[in-house]
N, C-alpha and C. Protein backbone atom coordinates (compact mmCIF):
# COMPACT_ATOMS: atom_id res chain seq x y z
N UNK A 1 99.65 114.42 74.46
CA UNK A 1 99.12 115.74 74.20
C UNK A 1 100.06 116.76 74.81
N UNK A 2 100.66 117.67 73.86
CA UNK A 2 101.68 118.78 74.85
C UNK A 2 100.83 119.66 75.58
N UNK A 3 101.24 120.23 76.66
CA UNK A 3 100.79 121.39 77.78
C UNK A 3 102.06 121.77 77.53
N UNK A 4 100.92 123.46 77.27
CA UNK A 4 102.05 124.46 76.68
C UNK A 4 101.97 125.39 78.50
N UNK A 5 103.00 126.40 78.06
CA UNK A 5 103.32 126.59 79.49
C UNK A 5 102.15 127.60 80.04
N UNK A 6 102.31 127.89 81.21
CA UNK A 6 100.95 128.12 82.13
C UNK A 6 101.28 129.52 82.37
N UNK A 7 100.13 130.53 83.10
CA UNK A 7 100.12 131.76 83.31
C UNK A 7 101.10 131.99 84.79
N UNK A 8 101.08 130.68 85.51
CA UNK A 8 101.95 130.99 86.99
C UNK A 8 103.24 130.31 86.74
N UNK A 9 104.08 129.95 85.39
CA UNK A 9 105.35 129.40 85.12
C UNK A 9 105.54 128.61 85.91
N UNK A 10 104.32 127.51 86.18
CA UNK A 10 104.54 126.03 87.18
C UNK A 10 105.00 125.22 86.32
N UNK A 11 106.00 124.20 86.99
CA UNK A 11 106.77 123.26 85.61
C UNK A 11 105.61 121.79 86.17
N UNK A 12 104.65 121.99 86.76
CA UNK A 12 104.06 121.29 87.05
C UNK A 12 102.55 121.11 86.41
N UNK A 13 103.15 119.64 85.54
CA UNK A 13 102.01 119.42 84.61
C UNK A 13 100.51 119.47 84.93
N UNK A 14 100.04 118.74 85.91
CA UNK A 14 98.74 119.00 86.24
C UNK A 14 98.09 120.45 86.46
N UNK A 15 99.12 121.31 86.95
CA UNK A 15 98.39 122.82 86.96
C UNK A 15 98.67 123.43 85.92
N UNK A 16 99.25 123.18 84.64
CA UNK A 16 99.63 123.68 83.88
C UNK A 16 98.51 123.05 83.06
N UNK A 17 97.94 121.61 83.21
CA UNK A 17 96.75 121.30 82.23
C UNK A 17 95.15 122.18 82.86
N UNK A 18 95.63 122.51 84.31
CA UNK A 18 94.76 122.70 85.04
C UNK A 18 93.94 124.65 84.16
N UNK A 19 95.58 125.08 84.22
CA UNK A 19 95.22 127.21 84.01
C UNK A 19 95.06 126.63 82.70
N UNK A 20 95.43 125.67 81.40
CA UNK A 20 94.26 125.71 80.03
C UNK A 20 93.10 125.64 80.13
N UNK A 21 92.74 124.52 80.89
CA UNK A 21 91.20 124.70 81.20
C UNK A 21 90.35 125.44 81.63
N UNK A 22 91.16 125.85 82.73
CA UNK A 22 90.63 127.33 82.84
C UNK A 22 89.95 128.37 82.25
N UNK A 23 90.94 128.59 81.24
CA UNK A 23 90.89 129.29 80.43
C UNK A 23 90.44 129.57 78.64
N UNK A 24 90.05 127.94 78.65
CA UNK A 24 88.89 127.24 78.05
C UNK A 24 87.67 126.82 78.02
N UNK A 25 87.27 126.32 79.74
CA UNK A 25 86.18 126.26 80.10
C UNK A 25 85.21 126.91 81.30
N UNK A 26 86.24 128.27 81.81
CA UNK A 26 86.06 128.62 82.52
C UNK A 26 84.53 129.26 82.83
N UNK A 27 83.80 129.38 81.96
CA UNK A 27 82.28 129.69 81.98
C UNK A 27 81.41 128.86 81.18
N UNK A 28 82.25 127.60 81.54
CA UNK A 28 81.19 126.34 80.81
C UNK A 28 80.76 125.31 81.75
N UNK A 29 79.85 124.56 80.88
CA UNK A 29 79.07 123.94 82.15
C UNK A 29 80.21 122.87 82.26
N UNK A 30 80.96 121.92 81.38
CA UNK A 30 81.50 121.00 81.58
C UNK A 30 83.13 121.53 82.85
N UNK A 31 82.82 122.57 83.40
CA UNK A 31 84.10 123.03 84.13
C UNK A 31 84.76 121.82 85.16
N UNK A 32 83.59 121.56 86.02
CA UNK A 32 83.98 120.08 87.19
C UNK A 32 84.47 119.24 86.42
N UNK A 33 83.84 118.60 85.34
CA UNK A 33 84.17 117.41 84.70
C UNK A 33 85.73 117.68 83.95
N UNK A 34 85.97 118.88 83.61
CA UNK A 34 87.49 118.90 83.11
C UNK A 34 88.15 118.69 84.28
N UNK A 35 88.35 119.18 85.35
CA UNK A 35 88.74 118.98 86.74
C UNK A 35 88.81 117.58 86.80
N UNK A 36 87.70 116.67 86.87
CA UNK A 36 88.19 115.55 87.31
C UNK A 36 88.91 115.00 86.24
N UNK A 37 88.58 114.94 84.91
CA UNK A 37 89.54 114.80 84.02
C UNK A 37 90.75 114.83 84.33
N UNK A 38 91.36 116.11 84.57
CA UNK A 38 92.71 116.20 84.90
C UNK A 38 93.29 115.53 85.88
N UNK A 39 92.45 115.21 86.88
CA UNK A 39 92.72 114.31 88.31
C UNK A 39 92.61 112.77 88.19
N UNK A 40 91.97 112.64 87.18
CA UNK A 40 92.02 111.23 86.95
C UNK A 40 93.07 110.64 86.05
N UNK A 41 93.55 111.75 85.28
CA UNK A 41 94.27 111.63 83.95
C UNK A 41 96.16 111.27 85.05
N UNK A 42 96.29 112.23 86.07
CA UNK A 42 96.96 112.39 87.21
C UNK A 42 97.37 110.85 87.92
N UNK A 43 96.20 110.46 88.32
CA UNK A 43 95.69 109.40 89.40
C UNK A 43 96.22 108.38 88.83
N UNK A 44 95.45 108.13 87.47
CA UNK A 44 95.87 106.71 85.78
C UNK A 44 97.06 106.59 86.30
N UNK A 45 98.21 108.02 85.41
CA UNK A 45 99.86 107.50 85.15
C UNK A 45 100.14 107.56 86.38
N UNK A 46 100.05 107.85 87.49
CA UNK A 46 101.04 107.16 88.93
C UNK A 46 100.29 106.37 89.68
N UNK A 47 99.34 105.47 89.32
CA UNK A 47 98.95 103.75 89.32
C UNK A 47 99.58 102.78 88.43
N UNK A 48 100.24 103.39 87.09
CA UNK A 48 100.54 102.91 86.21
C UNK A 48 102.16 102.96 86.26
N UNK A 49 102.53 103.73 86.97
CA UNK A 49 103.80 103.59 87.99
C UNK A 49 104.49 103.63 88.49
N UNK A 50 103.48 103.51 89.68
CA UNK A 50 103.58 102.52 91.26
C UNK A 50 103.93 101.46 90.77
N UNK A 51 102.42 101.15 89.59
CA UNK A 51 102.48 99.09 89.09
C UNK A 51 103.86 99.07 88.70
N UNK A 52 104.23 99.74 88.01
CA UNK A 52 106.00 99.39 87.68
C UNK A 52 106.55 98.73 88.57
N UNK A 53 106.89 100.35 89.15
CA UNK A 53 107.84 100.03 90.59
C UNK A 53 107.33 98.77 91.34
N UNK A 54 106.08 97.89 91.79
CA UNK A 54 105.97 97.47 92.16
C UNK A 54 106.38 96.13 91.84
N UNK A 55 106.52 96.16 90.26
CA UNK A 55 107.15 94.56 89.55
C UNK A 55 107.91 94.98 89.71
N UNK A 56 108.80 95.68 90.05
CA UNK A 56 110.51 95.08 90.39
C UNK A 56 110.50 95.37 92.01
N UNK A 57 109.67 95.78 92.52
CA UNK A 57 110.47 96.04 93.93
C UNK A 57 109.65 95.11 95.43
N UNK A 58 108.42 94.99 95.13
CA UNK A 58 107.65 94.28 95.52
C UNK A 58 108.25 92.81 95.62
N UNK A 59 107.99 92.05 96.95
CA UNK A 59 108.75 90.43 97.39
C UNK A 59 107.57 89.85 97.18
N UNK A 60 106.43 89.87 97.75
CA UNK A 60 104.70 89.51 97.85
C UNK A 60 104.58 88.97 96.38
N UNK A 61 104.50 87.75 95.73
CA UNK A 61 103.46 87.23 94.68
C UNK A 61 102.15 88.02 94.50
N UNK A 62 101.69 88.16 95.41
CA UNK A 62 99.48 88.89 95.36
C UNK A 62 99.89 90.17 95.03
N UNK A 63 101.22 91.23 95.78
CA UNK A 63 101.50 92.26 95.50
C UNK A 63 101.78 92.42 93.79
N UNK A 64 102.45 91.76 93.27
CA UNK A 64 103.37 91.59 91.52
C UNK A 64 102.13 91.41 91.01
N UNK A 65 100.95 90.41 91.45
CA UNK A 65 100.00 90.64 90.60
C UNK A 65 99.42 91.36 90.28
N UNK A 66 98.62 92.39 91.60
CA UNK A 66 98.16 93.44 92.00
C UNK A 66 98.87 94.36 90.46
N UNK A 67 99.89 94.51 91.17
CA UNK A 67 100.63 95.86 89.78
C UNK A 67 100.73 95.43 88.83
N UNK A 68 100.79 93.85 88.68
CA UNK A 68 100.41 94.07 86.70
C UNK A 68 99.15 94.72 86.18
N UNK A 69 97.95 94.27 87.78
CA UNK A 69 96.48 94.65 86.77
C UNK A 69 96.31 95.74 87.21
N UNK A 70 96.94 96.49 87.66
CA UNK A 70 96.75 98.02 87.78
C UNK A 70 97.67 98.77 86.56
N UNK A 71 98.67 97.79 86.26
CA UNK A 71 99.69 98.76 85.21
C UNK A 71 98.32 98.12 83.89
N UNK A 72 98.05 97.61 83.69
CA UNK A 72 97.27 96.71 82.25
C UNK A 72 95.39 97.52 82.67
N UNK A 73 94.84 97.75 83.26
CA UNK A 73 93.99 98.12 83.72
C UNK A 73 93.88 99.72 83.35
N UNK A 74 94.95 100.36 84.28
CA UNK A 74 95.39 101.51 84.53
C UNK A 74 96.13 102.33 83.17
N UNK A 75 96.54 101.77 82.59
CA UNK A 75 97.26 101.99 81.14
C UNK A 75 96.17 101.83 80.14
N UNK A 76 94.97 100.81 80.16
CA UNK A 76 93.95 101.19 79.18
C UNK A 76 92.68 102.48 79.12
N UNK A 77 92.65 102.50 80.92
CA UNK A 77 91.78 103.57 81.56
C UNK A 77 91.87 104.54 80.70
N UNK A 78 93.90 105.05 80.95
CA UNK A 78 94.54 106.42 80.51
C UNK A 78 94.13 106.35 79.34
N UNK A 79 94.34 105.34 78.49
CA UNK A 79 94.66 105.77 76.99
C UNK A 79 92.94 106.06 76.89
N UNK A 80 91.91 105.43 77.25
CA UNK A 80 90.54 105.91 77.03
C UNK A 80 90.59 107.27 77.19
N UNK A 81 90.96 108.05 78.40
CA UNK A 81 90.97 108.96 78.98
C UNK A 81 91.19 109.97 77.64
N UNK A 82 92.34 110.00 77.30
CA UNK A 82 93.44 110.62 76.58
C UNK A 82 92.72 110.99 75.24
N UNK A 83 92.11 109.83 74.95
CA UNK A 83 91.37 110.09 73.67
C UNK A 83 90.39 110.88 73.89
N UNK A 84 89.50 110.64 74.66
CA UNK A 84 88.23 111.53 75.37
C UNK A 84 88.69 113.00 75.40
N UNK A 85 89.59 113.19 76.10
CA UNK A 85 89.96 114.00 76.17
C UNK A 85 90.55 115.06 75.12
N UNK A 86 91.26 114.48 74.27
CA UNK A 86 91.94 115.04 72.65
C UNK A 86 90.72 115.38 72.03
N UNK A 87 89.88 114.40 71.89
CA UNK A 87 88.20 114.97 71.24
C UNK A 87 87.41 116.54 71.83
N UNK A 88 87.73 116.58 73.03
CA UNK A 88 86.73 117.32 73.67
C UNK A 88 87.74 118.69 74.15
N UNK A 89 89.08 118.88 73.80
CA UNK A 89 90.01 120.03 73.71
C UNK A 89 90.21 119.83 75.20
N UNK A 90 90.18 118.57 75.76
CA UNK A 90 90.33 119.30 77.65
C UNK A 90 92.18 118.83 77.60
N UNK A 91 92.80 119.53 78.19
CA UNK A 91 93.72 119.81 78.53
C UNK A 91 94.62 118.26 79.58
N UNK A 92 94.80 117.40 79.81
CA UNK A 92 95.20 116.81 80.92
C UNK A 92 96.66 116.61 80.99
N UNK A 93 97.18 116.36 82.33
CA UNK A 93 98.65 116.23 82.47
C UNK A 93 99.27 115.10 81.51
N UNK A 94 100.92 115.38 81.07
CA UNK A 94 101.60 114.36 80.77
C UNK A 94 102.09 113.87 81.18
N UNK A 95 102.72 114.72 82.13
CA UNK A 95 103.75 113.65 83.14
C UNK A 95 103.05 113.93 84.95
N UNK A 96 103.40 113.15 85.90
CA UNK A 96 103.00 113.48 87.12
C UNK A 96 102.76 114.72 87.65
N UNK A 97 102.23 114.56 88.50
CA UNK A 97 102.43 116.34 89.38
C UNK A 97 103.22 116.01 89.92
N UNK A 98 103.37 117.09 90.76
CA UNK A 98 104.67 117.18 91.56
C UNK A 98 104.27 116.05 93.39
N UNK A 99 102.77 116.13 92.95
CA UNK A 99 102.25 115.59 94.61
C UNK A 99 102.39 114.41 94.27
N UNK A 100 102.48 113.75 92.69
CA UNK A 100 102.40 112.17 93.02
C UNK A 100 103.44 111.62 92.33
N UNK A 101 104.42 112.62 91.86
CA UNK A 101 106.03 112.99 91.76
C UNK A 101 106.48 112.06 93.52
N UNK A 102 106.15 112.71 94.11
CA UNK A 102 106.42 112.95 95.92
C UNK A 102 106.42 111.60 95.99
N UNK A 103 104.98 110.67 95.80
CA UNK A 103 104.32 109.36 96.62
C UNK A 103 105.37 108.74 95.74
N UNK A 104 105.63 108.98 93.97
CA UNK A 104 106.71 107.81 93.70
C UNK A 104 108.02 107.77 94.17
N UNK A 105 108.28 108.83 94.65
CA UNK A 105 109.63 109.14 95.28
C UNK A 105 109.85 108.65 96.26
N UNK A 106 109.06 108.64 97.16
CA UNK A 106 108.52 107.82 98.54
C UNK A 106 108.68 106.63 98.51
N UNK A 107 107.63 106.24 97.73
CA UNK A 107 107.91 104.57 97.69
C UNK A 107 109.16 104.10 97.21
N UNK A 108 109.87 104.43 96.27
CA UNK A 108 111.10 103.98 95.88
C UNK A 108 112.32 104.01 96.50
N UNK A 109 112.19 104.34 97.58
CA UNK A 109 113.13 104.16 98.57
C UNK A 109 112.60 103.03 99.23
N UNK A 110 111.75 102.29 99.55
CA UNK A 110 111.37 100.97 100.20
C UNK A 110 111.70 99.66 98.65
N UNK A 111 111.96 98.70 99.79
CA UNK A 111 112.03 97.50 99.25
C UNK A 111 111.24 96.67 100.45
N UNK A 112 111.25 95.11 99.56
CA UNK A 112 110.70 94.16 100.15
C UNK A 112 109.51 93.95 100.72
N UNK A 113 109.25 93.93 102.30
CA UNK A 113 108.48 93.64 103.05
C UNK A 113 107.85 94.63 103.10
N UNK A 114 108.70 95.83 103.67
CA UNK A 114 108.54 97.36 103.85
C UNK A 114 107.45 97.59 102.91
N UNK A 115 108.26 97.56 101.47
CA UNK A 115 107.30 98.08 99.69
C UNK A 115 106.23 97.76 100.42
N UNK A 116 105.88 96.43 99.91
CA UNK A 116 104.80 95.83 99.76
C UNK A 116 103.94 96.14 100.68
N UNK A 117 103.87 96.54 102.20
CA UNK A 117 102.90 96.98 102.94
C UNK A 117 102.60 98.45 102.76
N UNK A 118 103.69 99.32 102.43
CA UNK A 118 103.40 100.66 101.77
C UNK A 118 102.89 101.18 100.75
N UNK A 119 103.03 100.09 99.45
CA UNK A 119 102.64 100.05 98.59
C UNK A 119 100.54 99.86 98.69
N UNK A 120 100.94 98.74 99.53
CA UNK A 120 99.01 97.98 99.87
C UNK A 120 98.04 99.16 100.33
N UNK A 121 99.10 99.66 101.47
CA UNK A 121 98.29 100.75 101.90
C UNK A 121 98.03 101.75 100.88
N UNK A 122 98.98 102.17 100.41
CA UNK A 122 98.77 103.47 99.47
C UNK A 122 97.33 102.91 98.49
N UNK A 123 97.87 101.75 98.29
CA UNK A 123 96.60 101.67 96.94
C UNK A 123 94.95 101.53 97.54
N UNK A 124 95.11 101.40 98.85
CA UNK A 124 93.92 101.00 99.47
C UNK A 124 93.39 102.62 99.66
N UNK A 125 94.16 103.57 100.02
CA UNK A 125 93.98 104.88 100.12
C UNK A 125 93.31 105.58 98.94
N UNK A 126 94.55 105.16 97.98
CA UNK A 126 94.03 105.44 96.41
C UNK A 126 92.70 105.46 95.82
N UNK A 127 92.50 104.08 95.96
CA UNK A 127 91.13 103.46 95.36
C UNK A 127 90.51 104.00 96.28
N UNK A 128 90.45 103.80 97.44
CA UNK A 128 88.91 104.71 98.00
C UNK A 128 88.83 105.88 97.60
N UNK A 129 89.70 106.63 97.38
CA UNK A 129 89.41 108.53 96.91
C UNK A 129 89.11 108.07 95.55
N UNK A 130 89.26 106.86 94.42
CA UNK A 130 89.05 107.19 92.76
C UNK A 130 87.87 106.73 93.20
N UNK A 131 87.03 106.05 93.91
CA UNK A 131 85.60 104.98 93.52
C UNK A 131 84.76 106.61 93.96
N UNK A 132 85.07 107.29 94.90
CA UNK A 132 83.76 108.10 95.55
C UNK A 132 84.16 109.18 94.47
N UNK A 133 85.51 109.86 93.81
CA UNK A 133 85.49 110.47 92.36
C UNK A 133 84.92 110.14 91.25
N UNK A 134 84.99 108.82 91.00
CA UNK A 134 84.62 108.28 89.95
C UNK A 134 82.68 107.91 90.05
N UNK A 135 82.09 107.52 91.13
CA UNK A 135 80.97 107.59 91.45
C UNK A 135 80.18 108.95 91.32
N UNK A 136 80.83 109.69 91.85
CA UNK A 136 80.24 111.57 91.60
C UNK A 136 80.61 111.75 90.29
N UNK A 137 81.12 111.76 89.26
CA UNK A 137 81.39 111.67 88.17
C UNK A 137 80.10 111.20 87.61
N UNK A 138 80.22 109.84 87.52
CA UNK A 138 79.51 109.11 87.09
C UNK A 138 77.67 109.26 87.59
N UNK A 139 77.52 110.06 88.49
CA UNK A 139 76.41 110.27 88.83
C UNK A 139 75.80 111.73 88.65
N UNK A 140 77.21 112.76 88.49
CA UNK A 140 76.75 114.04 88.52
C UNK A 140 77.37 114.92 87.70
N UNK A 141 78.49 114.31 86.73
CA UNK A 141 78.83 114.92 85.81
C UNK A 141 78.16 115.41 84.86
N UNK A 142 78.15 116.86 84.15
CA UNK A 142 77.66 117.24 83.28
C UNK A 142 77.92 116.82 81.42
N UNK A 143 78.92 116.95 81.40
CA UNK A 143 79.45 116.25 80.39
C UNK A 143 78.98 114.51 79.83
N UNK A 144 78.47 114.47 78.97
CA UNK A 144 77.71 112.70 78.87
C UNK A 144 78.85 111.63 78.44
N UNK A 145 79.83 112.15 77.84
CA UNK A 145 80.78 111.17 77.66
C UNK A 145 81.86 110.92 78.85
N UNK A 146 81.96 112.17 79.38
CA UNK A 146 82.88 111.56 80.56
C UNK A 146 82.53 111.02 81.63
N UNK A 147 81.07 111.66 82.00
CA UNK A 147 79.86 110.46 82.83
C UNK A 147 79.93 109.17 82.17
N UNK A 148 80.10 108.89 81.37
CA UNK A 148 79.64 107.59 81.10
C UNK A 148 81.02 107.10 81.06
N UNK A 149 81.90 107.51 80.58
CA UNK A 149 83.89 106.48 80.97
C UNK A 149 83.66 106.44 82.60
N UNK A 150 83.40 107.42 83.30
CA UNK A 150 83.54 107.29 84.77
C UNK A 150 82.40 106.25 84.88
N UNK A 151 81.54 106.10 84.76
CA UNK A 151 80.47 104.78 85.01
C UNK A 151 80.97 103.83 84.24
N UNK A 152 81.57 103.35 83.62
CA UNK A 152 82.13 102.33 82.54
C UNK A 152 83.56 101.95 83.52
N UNK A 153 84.15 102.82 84.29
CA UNK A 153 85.38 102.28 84.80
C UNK A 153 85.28 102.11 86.34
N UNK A 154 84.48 102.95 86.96
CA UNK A 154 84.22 102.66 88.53
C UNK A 154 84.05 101.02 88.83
N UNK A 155 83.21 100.24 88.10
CA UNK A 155 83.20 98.92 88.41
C UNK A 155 84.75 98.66 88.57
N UNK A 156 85.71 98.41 87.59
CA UNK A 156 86.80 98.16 87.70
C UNK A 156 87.87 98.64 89.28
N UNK A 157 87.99 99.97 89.81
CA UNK A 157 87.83 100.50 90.62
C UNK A 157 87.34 100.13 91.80
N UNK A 158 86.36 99.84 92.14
CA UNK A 158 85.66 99.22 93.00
C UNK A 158 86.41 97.51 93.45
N UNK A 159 87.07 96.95 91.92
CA UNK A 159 87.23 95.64 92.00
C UNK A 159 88.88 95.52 92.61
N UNK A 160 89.65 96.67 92.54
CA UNK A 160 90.92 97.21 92.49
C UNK A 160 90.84 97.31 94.48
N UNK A 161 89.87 98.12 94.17
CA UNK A 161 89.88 98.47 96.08
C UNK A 161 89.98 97.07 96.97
N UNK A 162 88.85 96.27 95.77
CA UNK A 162 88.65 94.92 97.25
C UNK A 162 89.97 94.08 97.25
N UNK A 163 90.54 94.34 96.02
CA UNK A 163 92.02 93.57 95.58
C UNK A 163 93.04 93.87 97.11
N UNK A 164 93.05 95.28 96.66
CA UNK A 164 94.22 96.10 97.65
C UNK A 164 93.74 96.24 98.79
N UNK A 165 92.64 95.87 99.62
CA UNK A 165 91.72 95.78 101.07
C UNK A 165 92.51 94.52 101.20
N UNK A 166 92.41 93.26 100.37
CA UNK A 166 93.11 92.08 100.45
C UNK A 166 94.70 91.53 101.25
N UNK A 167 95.30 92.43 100.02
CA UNK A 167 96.46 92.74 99.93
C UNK A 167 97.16 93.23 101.73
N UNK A 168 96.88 94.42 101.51
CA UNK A 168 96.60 94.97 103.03
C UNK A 168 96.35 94.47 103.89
N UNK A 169 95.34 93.41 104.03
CA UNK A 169 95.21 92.91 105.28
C UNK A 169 95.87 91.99 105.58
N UNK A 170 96.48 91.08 104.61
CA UNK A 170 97.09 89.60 104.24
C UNK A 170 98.34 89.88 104.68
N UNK A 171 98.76 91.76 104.62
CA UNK A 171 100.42 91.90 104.82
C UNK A 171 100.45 92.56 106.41
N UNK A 172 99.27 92.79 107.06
CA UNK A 172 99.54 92.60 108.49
C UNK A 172 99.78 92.47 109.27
């Protein structure tokens, strides 16, 4: 979906999907739910890769697995997302923001041992901020279709966290 350019000339996609919405739904009830939209739409493509980076840079077997089912997981989420989204005119990023621009930049300077415990952590961080997003979503969103993808994917989420709690502790 293109994002055309924004009222504050940010080359930064998420606020640039962020001032359409704005300016689309800015006195509608579905306003939060475009918000998380955009944050989740955000969250998807730099889980989707990390998982990259993580099949090539990652030494850990549990780690390589980890990022396939976050890139295969995480890549079907989006494309749900995407469609939801194209239906309902909400606006979401194409490419990263600039904040999770940063975390892939970060990580890609580690290899090996290093990755893989930076990597564990990050995703353990991750998933706890998407399950309590995706739970408020799913519990208090106004919008009925995006309540219901956020209740349709939090299980998954939830299953991601106990993965990367795993992961994390195993690399200790």
């Amino acid at each position: 979906m293109a994002v055309a350019c924004s009222k504050n000339n940010s080359s930064d996609s998420k606020e640039m999907a962020e001032d359409e919405n704005k300016d689309k739904f800015e006195n509608n009830d579905i306003k939060k739910d475009t918000e998380f939209a955009v944050e989740a739409a955000d969250g998807g493509m730099l889980e989707v890769q990390l998982g990259e980076l993580a099949l090539k840079n990652a030494k850990s077997a549990p780690v390589r697995e980890f990022a396939q089912k976050m890139v295969d997981d995480h890549g079907k989420a989006n494309a749900q997302l995407k469609a939801l989204a194209e239906k309902k005119g909400i606006s979401i990023p194409t490419v990263l923001s600039d904040k999770c621009q940063k975390k892939m930049d970060e990580l890609s300077l580690k290899s090996g041992a290093e990755f893989d415990k930076a990597y564990a952590d990050l995703m353990v961080k991750d998933h706890k901020e998407d399950v309590d997003e995706f739970k408020k979503e799913s519990e208090k969103g106004n919008d009925p279709e995006l309540r219901a993808w956020a209740g349709e994917t939090l299980p998954t989420l939830e299953h991601h966290l106990k993965m990367a709690e795993s992961n994390a502790d195993a690399l200790k």
